[in-house]
C-alpha atoms as a PDB file:
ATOM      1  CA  UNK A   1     118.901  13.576 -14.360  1.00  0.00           C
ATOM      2  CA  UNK A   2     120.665  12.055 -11.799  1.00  0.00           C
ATOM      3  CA  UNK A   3     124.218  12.150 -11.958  1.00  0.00           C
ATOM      4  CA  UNK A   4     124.973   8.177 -12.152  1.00  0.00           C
ATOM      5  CA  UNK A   5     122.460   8.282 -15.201  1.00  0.00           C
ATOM      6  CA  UNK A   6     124.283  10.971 -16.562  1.00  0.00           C
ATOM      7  CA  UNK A   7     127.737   9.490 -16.023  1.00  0.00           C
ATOM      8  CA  UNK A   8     126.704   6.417 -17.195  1.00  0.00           C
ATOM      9  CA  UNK A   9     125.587   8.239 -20.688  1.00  0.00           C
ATOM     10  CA  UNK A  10     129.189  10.006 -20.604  1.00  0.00           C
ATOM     11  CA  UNK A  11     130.731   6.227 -20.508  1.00  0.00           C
ATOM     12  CA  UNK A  12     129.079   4.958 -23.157  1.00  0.00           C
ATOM     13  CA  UNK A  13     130.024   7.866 -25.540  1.00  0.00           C
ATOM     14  CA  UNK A  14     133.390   8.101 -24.352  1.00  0.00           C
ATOM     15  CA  UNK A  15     133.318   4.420 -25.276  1.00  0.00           C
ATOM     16  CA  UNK A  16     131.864   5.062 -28.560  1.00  0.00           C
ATOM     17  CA  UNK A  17     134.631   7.348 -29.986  1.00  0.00           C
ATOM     18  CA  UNK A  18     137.917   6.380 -28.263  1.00  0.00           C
ATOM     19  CA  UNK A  19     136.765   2.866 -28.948  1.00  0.00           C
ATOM     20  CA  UNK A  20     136.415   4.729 -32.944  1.00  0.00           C
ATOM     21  CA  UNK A  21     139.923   5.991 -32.515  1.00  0.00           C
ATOM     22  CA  UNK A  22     141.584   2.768 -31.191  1.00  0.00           C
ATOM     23  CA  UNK A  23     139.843   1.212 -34.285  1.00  0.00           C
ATOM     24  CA  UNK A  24     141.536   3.581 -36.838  1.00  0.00           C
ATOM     25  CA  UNK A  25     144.952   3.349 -35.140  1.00  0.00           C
ATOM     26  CA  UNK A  26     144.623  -0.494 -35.676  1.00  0.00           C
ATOM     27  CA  UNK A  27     143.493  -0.361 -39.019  1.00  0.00           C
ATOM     28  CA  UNK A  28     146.404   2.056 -39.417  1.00  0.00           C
ATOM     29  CA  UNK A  29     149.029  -0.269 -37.863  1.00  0.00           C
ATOM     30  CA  UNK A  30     147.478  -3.218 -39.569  1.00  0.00           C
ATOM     31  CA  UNK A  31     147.805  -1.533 -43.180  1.00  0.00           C
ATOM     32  CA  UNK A  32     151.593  -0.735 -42.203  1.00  0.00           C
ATOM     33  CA  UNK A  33     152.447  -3.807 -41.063  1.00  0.00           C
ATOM     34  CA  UNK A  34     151.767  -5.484 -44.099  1.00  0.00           C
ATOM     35  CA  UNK A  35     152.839  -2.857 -46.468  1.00  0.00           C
ATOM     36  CA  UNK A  36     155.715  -1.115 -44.842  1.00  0.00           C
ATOM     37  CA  UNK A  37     158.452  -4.514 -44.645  1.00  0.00           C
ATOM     38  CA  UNK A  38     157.991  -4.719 -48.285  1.00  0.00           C
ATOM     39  CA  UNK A  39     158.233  -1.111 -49.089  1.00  0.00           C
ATOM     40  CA  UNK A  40     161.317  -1.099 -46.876  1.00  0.00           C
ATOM     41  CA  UNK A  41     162.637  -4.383 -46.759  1.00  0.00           C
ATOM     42  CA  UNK A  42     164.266  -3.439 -50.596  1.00  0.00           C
ATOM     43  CA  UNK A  43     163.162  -7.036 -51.610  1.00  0.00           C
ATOM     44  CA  UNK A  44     165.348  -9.306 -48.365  1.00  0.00           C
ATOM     45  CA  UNK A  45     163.516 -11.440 -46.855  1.00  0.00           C
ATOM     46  CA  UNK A  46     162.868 -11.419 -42.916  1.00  0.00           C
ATOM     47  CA  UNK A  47     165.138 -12.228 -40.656  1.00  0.00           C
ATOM     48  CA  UNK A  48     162.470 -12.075 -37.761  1.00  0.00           C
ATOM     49  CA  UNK A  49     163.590 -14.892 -34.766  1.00  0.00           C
ATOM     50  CA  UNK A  50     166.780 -16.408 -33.659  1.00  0.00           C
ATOM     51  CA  UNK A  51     169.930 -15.731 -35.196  1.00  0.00           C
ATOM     52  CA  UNK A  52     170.940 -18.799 -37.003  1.00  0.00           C
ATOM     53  CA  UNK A  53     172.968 -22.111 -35.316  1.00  0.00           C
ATOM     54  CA  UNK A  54     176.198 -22.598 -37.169  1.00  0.00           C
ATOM     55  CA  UNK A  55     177.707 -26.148 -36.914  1.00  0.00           C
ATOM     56  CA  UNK A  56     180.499 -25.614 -34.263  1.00  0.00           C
ATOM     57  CA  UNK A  57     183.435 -27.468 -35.447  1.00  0.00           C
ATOM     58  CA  UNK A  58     186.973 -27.897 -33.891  1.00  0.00           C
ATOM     59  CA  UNK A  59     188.118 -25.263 -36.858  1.00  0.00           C
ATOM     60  CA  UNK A  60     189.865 -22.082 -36.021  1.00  0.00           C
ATOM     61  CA  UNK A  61     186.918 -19.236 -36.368  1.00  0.00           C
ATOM     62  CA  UNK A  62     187.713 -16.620 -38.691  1.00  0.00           C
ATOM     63  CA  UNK A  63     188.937 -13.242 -37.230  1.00  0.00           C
ATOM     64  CA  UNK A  64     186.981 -10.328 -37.614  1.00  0.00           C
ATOM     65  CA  UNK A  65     189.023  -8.848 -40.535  1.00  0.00           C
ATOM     66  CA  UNK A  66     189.318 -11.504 -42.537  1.00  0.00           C
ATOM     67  CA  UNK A  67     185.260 -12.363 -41.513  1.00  0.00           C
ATOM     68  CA  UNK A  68     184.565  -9.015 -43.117  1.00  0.00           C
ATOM     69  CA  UNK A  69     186.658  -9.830 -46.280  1.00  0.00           C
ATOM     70  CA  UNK A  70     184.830 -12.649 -46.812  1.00  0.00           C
ATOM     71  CA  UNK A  71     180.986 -11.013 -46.306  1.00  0.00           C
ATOM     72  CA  UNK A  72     182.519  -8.219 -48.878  1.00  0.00           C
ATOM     73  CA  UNK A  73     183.408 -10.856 -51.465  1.00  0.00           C
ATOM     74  CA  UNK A  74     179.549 -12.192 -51.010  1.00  0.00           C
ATOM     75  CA  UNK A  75     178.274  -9.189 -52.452  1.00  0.00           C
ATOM     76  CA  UNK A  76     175.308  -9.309 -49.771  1.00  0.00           C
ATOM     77  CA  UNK A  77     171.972  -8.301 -51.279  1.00  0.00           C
ATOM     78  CA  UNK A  78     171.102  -4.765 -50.041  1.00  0.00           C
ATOM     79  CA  UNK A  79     174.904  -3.539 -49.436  1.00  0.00           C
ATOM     80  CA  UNK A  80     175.544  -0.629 -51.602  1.00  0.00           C
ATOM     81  CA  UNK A  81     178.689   0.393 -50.224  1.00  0.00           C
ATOM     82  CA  UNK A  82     180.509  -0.984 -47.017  1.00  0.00           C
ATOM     83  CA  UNK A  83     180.067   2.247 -45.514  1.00  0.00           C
ATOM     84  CA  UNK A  84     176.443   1.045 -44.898  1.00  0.00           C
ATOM     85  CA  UNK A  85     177.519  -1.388 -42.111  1.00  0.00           C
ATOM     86  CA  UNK A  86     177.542   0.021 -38.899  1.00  0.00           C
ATOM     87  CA  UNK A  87     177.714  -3.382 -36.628  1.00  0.00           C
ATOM     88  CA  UNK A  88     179.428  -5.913 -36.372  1.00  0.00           C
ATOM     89  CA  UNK A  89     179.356  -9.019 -33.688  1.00  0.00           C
ATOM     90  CA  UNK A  90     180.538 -12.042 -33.061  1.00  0.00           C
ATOM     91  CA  UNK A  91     177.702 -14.184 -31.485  1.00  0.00           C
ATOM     92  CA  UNK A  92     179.674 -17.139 -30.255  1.00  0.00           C
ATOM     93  CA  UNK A  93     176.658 -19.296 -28.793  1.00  0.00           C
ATOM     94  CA  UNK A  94     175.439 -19.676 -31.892  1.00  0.00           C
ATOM     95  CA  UNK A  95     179.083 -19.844 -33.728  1.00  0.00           C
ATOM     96  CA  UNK A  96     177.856 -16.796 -36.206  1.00  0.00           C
ATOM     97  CA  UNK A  97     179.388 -12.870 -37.290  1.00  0.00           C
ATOM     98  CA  UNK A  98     176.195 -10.516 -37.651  1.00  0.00           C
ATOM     99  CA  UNK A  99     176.636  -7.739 -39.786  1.00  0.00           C
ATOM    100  CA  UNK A 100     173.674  -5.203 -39.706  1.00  0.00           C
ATOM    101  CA  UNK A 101     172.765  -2.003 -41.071  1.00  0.00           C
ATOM    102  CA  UNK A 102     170.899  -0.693 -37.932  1.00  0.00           C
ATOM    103  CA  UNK A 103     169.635   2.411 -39.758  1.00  0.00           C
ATOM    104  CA  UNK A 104     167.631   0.436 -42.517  1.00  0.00           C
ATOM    105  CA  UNK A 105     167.238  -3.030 -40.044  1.00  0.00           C
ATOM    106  CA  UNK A 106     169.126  -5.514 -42.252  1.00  0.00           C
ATOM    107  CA  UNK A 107     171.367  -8.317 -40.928  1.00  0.00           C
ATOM    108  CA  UNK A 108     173.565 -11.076 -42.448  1.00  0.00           C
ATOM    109  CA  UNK A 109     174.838 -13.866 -40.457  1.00  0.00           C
ATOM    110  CA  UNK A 110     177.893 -15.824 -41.607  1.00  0.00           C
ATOM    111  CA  UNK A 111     179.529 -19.013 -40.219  1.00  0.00           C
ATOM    112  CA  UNK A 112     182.331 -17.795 -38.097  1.00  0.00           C
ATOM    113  CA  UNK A 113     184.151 -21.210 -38.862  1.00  0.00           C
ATOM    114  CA  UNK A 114     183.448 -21.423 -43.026  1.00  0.00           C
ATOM    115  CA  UNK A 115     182.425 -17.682 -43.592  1.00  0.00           C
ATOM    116  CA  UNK A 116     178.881 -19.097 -44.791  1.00  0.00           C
ATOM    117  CA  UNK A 117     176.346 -16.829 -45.519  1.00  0.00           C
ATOM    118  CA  UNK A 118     173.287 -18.420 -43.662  1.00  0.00           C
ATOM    119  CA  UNK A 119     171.034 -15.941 -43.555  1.00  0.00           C
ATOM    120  CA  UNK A 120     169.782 -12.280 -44.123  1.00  0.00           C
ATOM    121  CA  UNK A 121     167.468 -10.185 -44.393  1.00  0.00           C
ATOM    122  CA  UNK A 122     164.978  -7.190 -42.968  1.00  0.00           C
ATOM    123  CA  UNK A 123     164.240  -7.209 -39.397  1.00  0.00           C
ATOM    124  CA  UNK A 124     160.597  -6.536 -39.374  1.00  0.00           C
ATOM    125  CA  UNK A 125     159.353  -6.634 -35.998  1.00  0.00           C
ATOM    126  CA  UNK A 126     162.325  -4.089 -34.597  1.00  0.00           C
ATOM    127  CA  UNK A 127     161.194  -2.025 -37.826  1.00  0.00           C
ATOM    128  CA  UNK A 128     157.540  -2.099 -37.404  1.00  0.00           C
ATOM    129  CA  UNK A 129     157.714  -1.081 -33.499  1.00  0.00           C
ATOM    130  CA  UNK A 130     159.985   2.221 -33.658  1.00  0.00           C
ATOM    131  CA  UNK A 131     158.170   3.352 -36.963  1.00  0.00           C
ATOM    132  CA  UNK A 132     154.949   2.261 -37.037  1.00  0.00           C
ATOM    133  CA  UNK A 133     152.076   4.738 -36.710  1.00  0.00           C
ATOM    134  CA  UNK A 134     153.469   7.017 -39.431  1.00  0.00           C
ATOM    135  CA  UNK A 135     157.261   7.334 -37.426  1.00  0.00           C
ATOM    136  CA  UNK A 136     158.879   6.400 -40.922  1.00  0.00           C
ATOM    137  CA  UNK A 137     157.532   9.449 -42.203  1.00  0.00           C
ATOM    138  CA  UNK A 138     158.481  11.628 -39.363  1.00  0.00           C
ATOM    139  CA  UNK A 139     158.870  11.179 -35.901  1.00  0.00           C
ATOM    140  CA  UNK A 140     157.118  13.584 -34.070  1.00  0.00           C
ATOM    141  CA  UNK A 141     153.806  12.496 -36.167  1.00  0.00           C
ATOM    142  CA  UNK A 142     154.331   8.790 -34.173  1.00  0.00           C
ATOM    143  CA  UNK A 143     154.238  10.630 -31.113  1.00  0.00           C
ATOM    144  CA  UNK A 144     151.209  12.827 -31.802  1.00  0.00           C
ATOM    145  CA  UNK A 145     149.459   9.740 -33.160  1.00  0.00           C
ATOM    146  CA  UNK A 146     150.678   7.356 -29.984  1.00  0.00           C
ATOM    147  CA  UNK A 147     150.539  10.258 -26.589  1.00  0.00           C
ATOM    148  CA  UNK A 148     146.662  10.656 -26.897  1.00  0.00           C
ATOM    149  CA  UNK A 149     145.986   6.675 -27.621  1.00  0.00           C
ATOM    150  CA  UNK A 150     147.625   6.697 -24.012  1.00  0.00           C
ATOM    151  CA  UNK A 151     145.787   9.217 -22.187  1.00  0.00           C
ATOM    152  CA  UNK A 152     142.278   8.009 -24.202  1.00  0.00           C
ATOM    153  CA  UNK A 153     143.228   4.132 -23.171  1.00  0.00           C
ATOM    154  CA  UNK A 154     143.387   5.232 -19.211  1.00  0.00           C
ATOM    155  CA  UNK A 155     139.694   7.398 -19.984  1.00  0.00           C
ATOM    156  CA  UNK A 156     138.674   4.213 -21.712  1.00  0.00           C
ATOM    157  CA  UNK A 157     139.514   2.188 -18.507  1.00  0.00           C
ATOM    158  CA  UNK A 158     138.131   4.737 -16.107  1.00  0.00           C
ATOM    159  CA  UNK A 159     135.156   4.557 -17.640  1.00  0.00           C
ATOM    160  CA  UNK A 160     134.935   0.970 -18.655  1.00  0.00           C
ATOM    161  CA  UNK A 161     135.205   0.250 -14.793  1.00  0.00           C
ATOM    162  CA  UNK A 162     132.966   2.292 -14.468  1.00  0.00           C
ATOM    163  CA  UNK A 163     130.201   0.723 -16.467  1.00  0.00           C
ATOM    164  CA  UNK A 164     131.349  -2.388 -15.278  1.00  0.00           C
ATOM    165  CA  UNK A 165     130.221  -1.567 -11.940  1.00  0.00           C
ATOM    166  CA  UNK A 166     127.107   0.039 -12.565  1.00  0.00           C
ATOM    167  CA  UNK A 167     124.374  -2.471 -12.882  1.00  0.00           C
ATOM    168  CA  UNK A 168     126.426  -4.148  -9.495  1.00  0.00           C
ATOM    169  CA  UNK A 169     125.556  -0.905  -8.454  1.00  0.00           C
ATOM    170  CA  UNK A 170     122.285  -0.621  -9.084  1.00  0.00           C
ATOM    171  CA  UNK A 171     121.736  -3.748  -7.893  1.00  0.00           C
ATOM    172  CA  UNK A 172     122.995  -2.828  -4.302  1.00  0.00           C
ATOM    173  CA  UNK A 173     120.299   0.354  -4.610  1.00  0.00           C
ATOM    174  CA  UNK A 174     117.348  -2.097  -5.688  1.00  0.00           C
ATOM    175  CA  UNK A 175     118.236  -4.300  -2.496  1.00  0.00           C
ATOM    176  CA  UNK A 176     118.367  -1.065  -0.079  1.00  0.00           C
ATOM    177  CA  UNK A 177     115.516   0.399  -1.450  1.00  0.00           C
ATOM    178  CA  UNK A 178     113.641  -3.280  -1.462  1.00  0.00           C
ATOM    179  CA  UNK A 179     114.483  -3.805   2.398  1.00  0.00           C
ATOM    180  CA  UNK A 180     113.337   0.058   3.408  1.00  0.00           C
ATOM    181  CA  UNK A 181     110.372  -0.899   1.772  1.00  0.00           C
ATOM    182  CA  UNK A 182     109.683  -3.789   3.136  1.00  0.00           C
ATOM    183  CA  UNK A 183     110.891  -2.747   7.048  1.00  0.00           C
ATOM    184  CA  UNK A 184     108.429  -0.154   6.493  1.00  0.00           C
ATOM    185  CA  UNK A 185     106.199  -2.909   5.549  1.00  0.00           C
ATOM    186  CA  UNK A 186     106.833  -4.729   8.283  1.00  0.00           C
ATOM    187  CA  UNK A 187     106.299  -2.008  11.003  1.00  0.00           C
ATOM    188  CA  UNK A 188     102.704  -0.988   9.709  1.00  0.00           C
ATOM    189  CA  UNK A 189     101.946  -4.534  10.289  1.00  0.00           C
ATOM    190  CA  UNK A 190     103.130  -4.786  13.550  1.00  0.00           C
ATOM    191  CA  UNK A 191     101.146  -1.029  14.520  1.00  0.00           C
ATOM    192  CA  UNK A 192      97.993  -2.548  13.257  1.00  0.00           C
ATOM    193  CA  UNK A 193      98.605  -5.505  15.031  1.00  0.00           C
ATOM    194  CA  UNK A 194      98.500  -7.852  11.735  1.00  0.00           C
END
């Protein structure tokens, strides 16, 4: 067997099952990205986009302190305890304070002129790509699941190149072979005198 033939078989094998594998991984993915923001998302809704616009008025803003009084007196959905809260900033193009719980991806926005609540919720999309692929169950088993899908996707473009090129390579062999063939055609004529 000739070596392109039997590289060429390689290819399509190595296409076969990493092309298996990147199937499972999206099935995988898929699965948790429908199930996981409800499993996590303790019942907020999404707060996936743009922070919201407050109205910018010529009011005073609120400070920070008395900001944070008010988002306490709210009672905010998914707040156990204010010790939960580990950011807070002032966004001042859009006029808002954004309280977040980085750890468990919630955010509240509040008017920094009224103290509002506009909106809140889970942050899905930040969630979905630092724990996807089984990182909310442990870390190290996002890794193990996500190093190989990199080293398989550059053997899956080596070899996808690869049988990309082939029949232009074959090709290029028919059309060498074809004119040897026929220059050896050519100079029997011309020794016969044809």
């Amino acid at each position: 067997m000739k070596l392109k033939q039997l590289f060429a078989k390689w290819s399509r094998k190595v296409h076969r099952w990493i092309g298996l594998y990147f199937a499972l991984v999206v099935l995988i993915y898929t699965i948790e990205a429908f199930s996981l923001p409800t499993v996590f998302g303790a019942g907020l809704p999404s707060v996936d986009g743009y922070s919201p616009n407050a109205a910018i008025d010529n009011t005073e803003l609120l400070s920070i302190d008395h900001a944070t009084q008010i988002f306490q007196e709210h009672h905010p959905q998914g707040v156990d305890s204010w010790d939960e809260i580990d950011e807070i900033a002032y966004l001042p193009q859009a006029g808002v304070y954004r309280f977040a719980n980085t750890e468990r991806y919630f955010e509240w926005y509040l008017n920094a002129s009224s103290g509002e609540l506009l909106k809140y919720g889970f942050k899905a999309s930040p969630f979905l790509e630092e724990q996807s692929l089984f990182g909310w169950w442990h870390p190290w088993i996002h890794d193990f699941v996500e190093f190989p899908m990199l080293l398989l996707l550059f053997s899956l473009a080596v070899s996808g190149v690869y049988l990309f090129a082939l029949p232009f390579m074959n090709i290029s062999n028919l059309e060498t072979e074809s004119e040897s063939a026929s220059g050896d055609i050519s100079e029997a004529q011309l020794l016969n005198g044809e």
